[in-house]
PDB file of N, CA and C in Angstrom:
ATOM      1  N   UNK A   1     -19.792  26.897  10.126  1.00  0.00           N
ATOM      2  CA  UNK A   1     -18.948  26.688   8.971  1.00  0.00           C
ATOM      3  C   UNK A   1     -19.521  27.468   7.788  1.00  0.00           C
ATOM      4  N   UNK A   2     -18.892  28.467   7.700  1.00  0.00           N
ATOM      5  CA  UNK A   2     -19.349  29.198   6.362  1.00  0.00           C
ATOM      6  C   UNK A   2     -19.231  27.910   4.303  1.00  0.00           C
ATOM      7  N   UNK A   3     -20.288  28.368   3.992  1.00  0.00           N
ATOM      8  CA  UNK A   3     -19.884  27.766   2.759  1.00  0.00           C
ATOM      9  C   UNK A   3     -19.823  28.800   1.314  1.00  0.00           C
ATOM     10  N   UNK A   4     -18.710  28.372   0.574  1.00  0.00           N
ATOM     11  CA  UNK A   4     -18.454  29.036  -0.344  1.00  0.00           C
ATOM     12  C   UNK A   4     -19.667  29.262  -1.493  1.00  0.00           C
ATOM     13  N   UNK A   5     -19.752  30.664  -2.137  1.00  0.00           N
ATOM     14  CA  UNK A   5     -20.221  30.851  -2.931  1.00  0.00           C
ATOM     15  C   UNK A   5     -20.096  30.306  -4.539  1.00  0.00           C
ATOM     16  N   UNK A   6     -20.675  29.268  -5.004  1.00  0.00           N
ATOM     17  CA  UNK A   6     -20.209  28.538  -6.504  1.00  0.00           C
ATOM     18  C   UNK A   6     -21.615  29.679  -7.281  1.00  0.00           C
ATOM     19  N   UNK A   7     -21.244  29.953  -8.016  1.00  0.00           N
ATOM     20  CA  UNK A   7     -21.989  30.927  -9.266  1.00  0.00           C
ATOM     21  C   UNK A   7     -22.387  29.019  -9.613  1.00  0.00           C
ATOM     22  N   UNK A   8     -23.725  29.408 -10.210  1.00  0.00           N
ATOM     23  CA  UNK A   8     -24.423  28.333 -10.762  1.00  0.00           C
ATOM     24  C   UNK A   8     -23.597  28.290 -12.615  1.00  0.00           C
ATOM     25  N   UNK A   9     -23.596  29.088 -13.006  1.00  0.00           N
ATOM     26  CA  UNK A   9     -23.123  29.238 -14.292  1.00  0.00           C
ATOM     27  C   UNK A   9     -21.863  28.631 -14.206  1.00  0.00           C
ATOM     28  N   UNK A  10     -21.114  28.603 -13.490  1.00  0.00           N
ATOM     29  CA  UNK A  10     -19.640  27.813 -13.564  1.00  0.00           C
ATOM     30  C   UNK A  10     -19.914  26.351 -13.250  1.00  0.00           C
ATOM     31  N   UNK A  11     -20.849  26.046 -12.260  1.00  0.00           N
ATOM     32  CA  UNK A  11     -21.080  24.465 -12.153  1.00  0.00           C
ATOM     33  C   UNK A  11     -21.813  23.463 -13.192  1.00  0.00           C
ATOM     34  N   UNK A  12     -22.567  24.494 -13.920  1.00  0.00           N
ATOM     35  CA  UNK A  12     -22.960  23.876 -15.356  1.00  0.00           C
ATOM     36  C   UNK A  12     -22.081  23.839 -16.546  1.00  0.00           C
ATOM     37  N   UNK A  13     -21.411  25.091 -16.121  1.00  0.00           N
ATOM     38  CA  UNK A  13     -20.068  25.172 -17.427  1.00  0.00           C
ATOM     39  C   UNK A  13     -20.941  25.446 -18.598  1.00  0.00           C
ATOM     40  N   UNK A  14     -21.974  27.017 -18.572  1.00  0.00           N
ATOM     41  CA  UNK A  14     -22.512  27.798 -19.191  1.00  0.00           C
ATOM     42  C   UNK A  14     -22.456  28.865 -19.309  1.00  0.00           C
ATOM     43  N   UNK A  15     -22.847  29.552 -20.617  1.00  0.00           N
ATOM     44  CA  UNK A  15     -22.797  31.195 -20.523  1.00  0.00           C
ATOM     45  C   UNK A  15     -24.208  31.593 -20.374  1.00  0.00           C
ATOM     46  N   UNK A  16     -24.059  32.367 -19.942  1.00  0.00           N
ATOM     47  CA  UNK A  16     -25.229  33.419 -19.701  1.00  0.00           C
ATOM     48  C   UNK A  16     -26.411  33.572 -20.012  1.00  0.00           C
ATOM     49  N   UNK A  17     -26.096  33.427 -21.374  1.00  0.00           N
ATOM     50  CA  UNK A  17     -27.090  33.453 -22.670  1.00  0.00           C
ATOM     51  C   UNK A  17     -27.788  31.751 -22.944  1.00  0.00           C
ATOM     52  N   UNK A  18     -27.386  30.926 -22.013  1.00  0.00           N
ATOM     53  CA  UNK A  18     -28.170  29.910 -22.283  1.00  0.00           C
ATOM     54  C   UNK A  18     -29.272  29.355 -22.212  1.00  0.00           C
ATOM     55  N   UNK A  19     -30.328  28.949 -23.058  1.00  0.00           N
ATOM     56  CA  UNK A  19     -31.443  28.579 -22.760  1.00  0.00           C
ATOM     57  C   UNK A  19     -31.588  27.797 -21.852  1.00  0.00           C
ATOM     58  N   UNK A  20     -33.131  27.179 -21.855  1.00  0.00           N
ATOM     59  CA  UNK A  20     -33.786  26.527 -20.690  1.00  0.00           C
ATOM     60  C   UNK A  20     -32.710  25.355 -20.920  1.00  0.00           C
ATOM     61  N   UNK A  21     -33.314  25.129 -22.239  1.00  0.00           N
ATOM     62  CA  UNK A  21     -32.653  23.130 -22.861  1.00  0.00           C
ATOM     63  C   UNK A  21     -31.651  22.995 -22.881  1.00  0.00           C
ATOM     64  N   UNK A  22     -30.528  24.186 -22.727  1.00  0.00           N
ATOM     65  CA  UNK A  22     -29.471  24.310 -22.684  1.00  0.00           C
ATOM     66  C   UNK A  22     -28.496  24.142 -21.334  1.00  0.00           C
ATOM     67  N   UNK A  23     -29.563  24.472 -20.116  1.00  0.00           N
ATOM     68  CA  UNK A  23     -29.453  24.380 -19.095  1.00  0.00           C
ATOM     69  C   UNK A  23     -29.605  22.942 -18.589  1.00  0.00           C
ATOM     70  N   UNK A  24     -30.654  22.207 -18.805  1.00  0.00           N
ATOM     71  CA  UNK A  24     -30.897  21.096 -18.719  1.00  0.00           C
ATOM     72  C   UNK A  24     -30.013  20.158 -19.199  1.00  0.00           C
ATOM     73  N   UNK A  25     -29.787  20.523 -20.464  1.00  0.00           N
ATOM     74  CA  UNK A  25     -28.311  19.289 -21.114  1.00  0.00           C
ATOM     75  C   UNK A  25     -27.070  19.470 -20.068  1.00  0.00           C
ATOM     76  N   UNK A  26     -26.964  20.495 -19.789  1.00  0.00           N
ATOM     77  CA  UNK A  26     -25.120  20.813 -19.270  1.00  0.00           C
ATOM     78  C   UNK A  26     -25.784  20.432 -17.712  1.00  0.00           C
ATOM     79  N   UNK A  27     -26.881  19.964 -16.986  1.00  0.00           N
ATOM     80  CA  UNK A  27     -27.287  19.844 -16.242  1.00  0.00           C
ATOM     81  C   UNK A  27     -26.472  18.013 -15.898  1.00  0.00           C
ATOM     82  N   UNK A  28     -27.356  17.613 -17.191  1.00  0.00           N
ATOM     83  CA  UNK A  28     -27.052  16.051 -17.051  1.00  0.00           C
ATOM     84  C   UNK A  28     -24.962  15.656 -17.338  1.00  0.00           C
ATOM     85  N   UNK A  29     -24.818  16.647 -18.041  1.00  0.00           N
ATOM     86  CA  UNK A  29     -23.419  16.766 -18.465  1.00  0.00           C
ATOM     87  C   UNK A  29     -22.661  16.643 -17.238  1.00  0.00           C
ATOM     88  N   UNK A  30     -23.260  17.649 -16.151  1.00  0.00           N
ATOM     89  CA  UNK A  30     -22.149  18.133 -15.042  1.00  0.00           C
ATOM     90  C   UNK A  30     -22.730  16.781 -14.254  1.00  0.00           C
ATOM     91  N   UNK A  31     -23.744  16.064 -14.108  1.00  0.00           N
ATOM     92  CA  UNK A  31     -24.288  14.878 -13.004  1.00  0.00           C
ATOM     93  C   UNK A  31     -23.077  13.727 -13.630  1.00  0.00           C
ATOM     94  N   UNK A  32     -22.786  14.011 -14.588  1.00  0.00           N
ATOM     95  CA  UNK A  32     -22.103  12.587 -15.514  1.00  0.00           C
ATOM     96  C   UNK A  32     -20.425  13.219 -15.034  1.00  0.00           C
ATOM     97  N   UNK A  33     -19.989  14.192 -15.467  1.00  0.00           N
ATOM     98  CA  UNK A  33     -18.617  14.081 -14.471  1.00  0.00           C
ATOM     99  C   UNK A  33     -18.317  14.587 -13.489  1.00  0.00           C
ATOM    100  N   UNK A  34     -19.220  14.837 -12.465  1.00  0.00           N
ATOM    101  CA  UNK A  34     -19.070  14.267 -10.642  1.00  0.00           C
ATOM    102  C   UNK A  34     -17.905  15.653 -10.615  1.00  0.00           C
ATOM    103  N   UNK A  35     -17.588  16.532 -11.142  1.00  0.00           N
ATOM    104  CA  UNK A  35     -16.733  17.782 -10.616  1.00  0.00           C
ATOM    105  C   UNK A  35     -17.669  18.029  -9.131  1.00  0.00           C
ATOM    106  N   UNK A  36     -18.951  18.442  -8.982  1.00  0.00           N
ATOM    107  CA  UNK A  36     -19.457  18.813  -7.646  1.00  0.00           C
ATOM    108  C   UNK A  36     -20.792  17.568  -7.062  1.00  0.00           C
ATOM    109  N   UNK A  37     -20.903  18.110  -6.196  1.00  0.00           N
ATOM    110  CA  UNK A  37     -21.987  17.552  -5.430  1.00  0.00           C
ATOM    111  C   UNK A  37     -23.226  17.195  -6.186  1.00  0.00           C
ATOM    112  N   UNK A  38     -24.167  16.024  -6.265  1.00  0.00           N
ATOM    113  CA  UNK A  38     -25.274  16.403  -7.039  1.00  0.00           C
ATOM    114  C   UNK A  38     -26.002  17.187  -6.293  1.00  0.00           C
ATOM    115  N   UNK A  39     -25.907  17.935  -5.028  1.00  0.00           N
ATOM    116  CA  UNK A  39     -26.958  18.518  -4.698  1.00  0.00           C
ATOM    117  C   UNK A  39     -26.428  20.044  -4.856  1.00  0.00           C
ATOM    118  N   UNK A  40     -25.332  20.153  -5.412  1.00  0.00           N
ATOM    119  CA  UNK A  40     -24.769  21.485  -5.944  1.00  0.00           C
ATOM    120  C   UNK A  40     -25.155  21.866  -7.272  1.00  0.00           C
ATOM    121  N   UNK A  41     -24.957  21.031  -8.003  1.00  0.00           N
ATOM    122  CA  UNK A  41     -25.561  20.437  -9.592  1.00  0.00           C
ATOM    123  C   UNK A  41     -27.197  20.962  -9.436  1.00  0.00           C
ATOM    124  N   UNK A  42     -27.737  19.829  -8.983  1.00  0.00           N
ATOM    125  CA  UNK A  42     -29.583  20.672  -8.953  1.00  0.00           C
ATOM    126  C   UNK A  42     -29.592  21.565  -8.159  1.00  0.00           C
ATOM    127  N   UNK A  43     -29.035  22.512  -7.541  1.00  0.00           N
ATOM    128  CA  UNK A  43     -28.960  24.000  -6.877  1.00  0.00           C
ATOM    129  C   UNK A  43     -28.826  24.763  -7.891  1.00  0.00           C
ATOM    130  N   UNK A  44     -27.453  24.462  -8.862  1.00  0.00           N
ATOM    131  CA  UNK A  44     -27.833  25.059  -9.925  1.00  0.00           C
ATOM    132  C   UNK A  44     -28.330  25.282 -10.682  1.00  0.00           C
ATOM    133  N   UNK A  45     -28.538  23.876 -11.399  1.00  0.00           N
ATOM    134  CA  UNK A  45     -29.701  23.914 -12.374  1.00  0.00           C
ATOM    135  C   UNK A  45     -31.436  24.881 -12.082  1.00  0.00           C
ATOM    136  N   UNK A  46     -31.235  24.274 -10.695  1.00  0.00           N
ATOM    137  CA  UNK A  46     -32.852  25.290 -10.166  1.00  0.00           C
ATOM    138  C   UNK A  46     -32.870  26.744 -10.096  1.00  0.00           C
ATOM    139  N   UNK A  47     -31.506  27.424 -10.072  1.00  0.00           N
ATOM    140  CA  UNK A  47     -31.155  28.489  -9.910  1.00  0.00           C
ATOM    141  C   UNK A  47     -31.420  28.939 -10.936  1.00  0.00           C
ATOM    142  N   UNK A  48     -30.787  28.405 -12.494  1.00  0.00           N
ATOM    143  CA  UNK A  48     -30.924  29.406 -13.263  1.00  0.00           C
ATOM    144  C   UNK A  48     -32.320  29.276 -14.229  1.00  0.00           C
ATOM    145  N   UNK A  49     -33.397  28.159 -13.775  1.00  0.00           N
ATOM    146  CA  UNK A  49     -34.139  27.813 -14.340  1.00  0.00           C
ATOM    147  C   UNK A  49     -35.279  28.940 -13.642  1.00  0.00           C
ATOM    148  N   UNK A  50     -34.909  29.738 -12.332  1.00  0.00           N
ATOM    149  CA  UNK A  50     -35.707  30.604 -11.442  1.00  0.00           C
ATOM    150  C   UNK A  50     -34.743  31.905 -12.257  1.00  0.00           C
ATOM    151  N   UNK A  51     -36.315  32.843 -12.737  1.00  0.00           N
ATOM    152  CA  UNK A  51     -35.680  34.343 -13.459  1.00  0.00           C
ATOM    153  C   UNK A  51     -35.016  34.854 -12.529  1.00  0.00           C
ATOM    154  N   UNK A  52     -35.860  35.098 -11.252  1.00  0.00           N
ATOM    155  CA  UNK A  52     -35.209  35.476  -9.901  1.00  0.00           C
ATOM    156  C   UNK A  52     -33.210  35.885  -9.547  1.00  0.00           C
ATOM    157  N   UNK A  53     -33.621  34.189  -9.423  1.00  0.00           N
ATOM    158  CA  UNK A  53     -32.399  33.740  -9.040  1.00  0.00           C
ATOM    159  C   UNK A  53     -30.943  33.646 -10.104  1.00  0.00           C
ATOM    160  N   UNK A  54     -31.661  34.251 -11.455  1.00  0.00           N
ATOM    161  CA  UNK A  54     -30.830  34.040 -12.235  1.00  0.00           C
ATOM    162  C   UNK A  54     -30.145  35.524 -12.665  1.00  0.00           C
ATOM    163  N   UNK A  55     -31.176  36.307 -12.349  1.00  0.00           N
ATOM    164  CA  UNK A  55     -30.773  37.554 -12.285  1.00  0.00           C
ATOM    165  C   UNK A  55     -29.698  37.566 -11.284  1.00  0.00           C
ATOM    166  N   UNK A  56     -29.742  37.051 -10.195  1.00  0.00           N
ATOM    167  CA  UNK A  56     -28.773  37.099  -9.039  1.00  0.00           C
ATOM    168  C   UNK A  56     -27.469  36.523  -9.622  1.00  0.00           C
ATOM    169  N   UNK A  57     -27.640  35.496 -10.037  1.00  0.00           N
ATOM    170  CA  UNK A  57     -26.182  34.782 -10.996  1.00  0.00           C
ATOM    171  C   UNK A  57     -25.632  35.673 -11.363  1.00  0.00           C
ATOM    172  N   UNK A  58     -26.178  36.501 -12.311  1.00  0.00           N
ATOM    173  CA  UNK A  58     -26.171  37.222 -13.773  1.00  0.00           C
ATOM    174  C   UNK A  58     -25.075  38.309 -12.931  1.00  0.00           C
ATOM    175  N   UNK A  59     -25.524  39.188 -11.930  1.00  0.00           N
ATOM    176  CA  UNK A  59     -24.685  39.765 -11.002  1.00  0.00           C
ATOM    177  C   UNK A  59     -23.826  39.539 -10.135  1.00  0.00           C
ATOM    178  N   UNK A  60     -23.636  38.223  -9.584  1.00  0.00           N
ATOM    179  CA  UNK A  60     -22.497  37.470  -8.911  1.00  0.00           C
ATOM    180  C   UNK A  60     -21.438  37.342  -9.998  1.00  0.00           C
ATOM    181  N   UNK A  61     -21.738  37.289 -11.238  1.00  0.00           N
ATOM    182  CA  UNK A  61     -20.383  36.412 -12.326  1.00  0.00           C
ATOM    183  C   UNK A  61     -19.656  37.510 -12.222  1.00  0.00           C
ATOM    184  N   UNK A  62     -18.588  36.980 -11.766  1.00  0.00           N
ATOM    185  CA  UNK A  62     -17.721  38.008 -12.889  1.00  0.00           C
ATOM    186  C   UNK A  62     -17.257  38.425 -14.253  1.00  0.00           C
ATOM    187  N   UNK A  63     -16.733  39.570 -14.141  1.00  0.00           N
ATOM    188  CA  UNK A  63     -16.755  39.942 -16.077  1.00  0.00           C
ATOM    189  C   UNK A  63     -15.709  39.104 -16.351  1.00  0.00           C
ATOM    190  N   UNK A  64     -14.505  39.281 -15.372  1.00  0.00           N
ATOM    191  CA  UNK A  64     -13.403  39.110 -15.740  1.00  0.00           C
ATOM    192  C   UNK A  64     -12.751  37.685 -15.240  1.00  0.00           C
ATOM    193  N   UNK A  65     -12.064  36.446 -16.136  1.00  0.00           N
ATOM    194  CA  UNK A  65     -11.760  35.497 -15.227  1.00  0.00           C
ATOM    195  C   UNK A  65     -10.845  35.594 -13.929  1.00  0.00           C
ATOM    196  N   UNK A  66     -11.070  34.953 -13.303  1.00  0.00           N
ATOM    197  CA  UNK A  66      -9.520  35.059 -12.064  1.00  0.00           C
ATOM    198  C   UNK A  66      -8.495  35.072 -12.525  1.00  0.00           C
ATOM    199  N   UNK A  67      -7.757  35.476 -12.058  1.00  0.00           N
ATOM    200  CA  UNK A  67      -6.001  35.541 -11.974  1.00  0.00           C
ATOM    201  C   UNK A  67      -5.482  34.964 -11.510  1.00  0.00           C
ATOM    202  N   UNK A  68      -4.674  33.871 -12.548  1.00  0.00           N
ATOM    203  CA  UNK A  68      -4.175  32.666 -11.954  1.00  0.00           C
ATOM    204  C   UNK A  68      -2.136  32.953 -11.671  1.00  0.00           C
ATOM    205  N   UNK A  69      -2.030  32.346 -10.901  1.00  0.00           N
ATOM    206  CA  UNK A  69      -0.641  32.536 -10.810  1.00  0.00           C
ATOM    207  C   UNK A  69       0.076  32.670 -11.388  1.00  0.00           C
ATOM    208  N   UNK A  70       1.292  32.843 -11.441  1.00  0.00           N
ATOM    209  CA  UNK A  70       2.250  32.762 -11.958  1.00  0.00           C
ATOM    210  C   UNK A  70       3.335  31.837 -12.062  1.00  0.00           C
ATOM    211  N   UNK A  71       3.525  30.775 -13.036  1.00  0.00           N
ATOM    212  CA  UNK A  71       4.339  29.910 -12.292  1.00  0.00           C
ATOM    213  C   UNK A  71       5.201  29.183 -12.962  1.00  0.00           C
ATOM    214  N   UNK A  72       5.792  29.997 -14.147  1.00  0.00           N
ATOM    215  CA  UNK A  72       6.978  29.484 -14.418  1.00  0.00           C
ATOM    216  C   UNK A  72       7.953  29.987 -13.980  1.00  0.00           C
ATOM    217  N   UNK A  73       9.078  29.459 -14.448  1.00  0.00           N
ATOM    218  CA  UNK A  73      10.401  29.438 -13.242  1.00  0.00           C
ATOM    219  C   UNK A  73      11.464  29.447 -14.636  1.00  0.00           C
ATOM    220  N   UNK A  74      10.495  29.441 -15.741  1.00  0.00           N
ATOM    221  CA  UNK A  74      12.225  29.474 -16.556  1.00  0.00           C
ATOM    222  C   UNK A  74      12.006  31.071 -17.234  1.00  0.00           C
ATOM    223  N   UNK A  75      13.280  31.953 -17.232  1.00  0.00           N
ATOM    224  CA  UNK A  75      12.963  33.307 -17.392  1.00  0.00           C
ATOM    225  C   UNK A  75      14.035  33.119 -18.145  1.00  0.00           C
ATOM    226  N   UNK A  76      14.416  32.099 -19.042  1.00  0.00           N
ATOM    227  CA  UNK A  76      15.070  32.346 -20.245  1.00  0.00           C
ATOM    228  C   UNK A  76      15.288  33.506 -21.243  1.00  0.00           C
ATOM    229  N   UNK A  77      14.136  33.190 -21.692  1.00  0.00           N
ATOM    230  CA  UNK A  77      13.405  34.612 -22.526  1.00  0.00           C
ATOM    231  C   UNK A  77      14.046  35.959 -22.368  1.00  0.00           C
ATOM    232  N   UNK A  78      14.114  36.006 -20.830  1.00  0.00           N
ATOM    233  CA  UNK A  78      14.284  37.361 -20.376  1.00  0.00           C
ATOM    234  C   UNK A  78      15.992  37.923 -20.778  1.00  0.00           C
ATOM    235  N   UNK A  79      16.950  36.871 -21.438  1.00  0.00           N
ATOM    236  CA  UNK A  79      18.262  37.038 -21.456  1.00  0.00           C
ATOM    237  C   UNK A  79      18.344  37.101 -22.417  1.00  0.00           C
ATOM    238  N   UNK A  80      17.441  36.806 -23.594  1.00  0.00           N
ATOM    239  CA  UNK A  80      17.719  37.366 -25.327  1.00  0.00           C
ATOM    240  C   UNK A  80      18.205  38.804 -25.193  1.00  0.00           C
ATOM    241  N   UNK A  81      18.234  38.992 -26.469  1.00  0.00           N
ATOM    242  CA  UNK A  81      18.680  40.445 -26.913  1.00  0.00           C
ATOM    243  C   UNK A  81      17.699  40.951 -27.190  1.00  0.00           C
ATOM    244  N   UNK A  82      16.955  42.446 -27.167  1.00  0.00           N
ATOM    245  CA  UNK A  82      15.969  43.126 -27.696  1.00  0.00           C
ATOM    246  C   UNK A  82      16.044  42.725 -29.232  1.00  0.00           C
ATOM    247  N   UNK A  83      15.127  42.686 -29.806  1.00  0.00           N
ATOM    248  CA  UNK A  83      14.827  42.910 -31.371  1.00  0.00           C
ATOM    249  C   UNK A  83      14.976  44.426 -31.963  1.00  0.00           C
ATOM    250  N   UNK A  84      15.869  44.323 -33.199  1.00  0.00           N
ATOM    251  CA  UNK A  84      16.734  45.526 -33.320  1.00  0.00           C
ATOM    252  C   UNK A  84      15.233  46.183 -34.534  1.00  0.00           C
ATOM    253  N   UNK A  85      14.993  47.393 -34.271  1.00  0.00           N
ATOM    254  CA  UNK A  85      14.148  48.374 -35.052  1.00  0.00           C
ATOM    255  C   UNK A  85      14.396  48.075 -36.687  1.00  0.00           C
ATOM    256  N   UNK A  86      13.640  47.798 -37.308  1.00  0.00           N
ATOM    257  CA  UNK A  86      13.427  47.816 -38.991  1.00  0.00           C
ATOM    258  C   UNK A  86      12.863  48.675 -39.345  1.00  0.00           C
ATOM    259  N   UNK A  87      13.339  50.350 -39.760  1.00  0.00           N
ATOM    260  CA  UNK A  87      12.361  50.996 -40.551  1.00  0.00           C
ATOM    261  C   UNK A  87      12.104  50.820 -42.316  1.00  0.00           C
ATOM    262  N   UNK A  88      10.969  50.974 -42.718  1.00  0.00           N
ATOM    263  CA  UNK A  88      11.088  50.114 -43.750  1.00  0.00           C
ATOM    264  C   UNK A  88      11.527  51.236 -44.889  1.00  0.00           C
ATOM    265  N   UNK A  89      12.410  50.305 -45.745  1.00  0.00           N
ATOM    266  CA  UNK A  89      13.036  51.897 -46.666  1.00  0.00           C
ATOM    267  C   UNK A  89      11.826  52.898 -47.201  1.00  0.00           C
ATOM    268  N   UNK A  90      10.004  52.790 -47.467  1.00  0.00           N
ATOM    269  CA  UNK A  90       9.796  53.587 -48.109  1.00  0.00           C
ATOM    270  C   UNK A  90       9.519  55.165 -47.349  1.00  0.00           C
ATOM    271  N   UNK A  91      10.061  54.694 -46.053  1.00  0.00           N
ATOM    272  CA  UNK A  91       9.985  55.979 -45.115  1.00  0.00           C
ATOM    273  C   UNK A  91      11.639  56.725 -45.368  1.00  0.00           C
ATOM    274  N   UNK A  92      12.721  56.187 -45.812  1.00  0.00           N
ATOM    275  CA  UNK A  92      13.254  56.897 -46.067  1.00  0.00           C
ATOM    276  C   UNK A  92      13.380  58.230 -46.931  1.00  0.00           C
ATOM    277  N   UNK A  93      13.751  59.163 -46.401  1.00  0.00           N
ATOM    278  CA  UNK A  93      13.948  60.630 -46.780  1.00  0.00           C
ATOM    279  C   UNK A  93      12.637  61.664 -46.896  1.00  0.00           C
ATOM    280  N   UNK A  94      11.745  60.885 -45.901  1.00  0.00           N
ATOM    281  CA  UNK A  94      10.129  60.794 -45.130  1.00  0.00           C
ATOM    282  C   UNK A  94      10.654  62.909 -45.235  1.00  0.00           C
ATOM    283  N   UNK A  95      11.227  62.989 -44.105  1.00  0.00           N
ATOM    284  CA  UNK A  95      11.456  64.546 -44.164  1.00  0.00           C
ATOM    285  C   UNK A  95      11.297  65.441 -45.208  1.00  0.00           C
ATOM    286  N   UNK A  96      12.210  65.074 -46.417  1.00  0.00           N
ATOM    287  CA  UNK A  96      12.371  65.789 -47.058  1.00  0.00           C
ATOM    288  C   UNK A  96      11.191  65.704 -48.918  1.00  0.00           C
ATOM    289  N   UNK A  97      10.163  64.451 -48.220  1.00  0.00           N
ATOM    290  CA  UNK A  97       9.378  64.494 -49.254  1.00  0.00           C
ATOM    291  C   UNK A  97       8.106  65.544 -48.601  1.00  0.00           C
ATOM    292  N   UNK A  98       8.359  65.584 -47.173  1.00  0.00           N
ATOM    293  CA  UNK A  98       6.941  66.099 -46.709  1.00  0.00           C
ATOM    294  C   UNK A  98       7.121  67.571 -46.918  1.00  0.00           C
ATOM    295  N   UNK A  99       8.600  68.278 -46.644  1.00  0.00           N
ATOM    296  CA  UNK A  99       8.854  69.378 -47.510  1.00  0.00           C
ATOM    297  C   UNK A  99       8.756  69.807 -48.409  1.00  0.00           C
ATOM    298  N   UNK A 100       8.670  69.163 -49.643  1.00  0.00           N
ATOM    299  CA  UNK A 100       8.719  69.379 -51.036  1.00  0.00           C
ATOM    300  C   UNK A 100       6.853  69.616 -51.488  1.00  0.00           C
ATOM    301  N   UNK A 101       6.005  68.457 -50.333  1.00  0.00           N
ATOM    302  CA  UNK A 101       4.910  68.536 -50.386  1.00  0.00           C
ATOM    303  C   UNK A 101       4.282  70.372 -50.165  1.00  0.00           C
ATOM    304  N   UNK A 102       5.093  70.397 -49.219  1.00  0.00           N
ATOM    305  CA  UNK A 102       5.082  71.537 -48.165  1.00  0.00           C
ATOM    306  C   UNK A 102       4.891  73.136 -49.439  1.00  0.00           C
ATOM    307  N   UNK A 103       6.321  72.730 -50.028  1.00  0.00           N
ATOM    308  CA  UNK A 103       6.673  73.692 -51.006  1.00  0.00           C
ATOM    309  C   UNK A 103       5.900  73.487 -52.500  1.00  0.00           C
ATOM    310  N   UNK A 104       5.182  72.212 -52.983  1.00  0.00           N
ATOM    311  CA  UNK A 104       4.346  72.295 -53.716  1.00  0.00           C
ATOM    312  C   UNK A 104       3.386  73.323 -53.766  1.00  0.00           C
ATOM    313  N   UNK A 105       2.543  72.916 -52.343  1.00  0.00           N
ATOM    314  CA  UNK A 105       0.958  73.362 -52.024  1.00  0.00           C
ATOM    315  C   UNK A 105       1.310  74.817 -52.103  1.00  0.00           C
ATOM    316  N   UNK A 106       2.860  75.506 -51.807  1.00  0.00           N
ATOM    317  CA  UNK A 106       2.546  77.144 -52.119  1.00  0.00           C
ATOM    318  C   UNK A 106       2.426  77.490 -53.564  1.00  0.00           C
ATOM    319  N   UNK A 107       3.121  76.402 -54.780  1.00  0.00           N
ATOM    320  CA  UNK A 107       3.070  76.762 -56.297  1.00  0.00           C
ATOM    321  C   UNK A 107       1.719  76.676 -56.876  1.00  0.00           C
ATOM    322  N   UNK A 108       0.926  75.588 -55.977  1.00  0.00           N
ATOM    323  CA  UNK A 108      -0.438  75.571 -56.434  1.00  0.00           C
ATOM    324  C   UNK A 108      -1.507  76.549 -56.105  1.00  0.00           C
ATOM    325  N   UNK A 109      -1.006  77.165 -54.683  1.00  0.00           N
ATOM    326  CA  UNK A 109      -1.970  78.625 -54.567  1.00  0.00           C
ATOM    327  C   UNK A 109      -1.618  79.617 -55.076  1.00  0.00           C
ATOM    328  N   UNK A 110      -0.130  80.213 -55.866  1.00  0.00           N
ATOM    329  CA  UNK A 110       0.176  81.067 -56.468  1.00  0.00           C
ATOM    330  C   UNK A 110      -0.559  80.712 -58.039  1.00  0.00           C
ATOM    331  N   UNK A 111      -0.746  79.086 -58.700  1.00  0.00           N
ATOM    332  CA  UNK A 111      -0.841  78.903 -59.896  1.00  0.00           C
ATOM    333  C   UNK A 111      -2.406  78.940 -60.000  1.00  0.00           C
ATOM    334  N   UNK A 112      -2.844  78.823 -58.438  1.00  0.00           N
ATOM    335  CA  UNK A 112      -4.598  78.681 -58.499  1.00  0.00           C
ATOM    336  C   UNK A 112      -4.866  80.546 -58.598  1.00  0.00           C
ATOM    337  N   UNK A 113      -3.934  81.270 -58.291  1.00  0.00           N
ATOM    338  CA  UNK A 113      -4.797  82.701 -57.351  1.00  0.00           C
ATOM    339  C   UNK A 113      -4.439  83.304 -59.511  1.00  0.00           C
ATOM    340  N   UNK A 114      -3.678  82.823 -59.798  1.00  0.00           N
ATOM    341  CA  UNK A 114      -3.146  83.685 -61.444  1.00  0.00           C
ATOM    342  C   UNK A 114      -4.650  83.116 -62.079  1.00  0.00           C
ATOM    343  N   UNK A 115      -4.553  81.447 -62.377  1.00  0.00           N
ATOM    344  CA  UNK A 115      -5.993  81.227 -62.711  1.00  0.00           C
ATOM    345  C   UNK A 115      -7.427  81.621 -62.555  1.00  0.00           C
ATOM    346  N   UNK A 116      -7.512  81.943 -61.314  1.00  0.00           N
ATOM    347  CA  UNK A 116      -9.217  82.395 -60.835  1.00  0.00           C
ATOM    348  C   UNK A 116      -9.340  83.652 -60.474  1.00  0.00           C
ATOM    349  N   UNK A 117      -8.399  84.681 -60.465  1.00  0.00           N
ATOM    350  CA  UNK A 117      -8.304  86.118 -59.935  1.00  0.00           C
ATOM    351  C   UNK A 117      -9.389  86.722 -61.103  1.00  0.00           C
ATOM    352  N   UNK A 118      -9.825  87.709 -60.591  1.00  0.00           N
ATOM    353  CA  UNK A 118     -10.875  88.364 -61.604  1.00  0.00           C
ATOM    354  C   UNK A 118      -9.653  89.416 -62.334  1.00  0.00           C
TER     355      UNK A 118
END
């Protein structure tokens, strides 16, 4: 009978970064609501209290949580209407200010080249 792999860090319901005392509290935490075995409980606790073995944790966790199903059934949502585009007026006539910008910057190199020409 194969037995499943429990990451010690999930049976304490700790991160990573937790100290010794930290380990020890969520130790007595997890003995008090009976989610696993107590002899799963002090597997863990011994696990991450061993550098060893904790390094091994540290590489079993995953980064990312599982992917839990999918499981609603009401796709309501999906029968609205799209949300209609708002551009906001100060982009109006956006074009024709970036032109004018356009046609500035040549009055200022003709008004800079009269100014600084030797």
């Amino acid at each position: 009978m194969t037995q499943e792999y429990i990451n010690p860090y999930d049976v304490l319901e700790v991160s990573q970064a937790a100290s010794n005392a930290e380990i020890t509290k969520a130790f007595m935490q997890a003995m008090k609501r009976k989610k696993y075995k107590p002899d799963v409980i002090a597997g863990a606790r011994k696990a991450l209290m061993n550098t060893e073995e904790r390094i091994i944790a540290d590489y079993l966790k995953p980064i990312l949580p599982p992917i839990k199903r999918f499981k609603k059934e009401d796709f309501s949502e999906l029968e609205k209407p799209e949300p209609e585009l708002e551009i906001l007026p100060e982009f109006d006539n956006l074009e024709t200010i970036i032109e004018m910008a356009k046609d500035g910057g040549e009055i200022d190199k003709r008004l800079g080249k009269m100014l600084f020409s030797d």
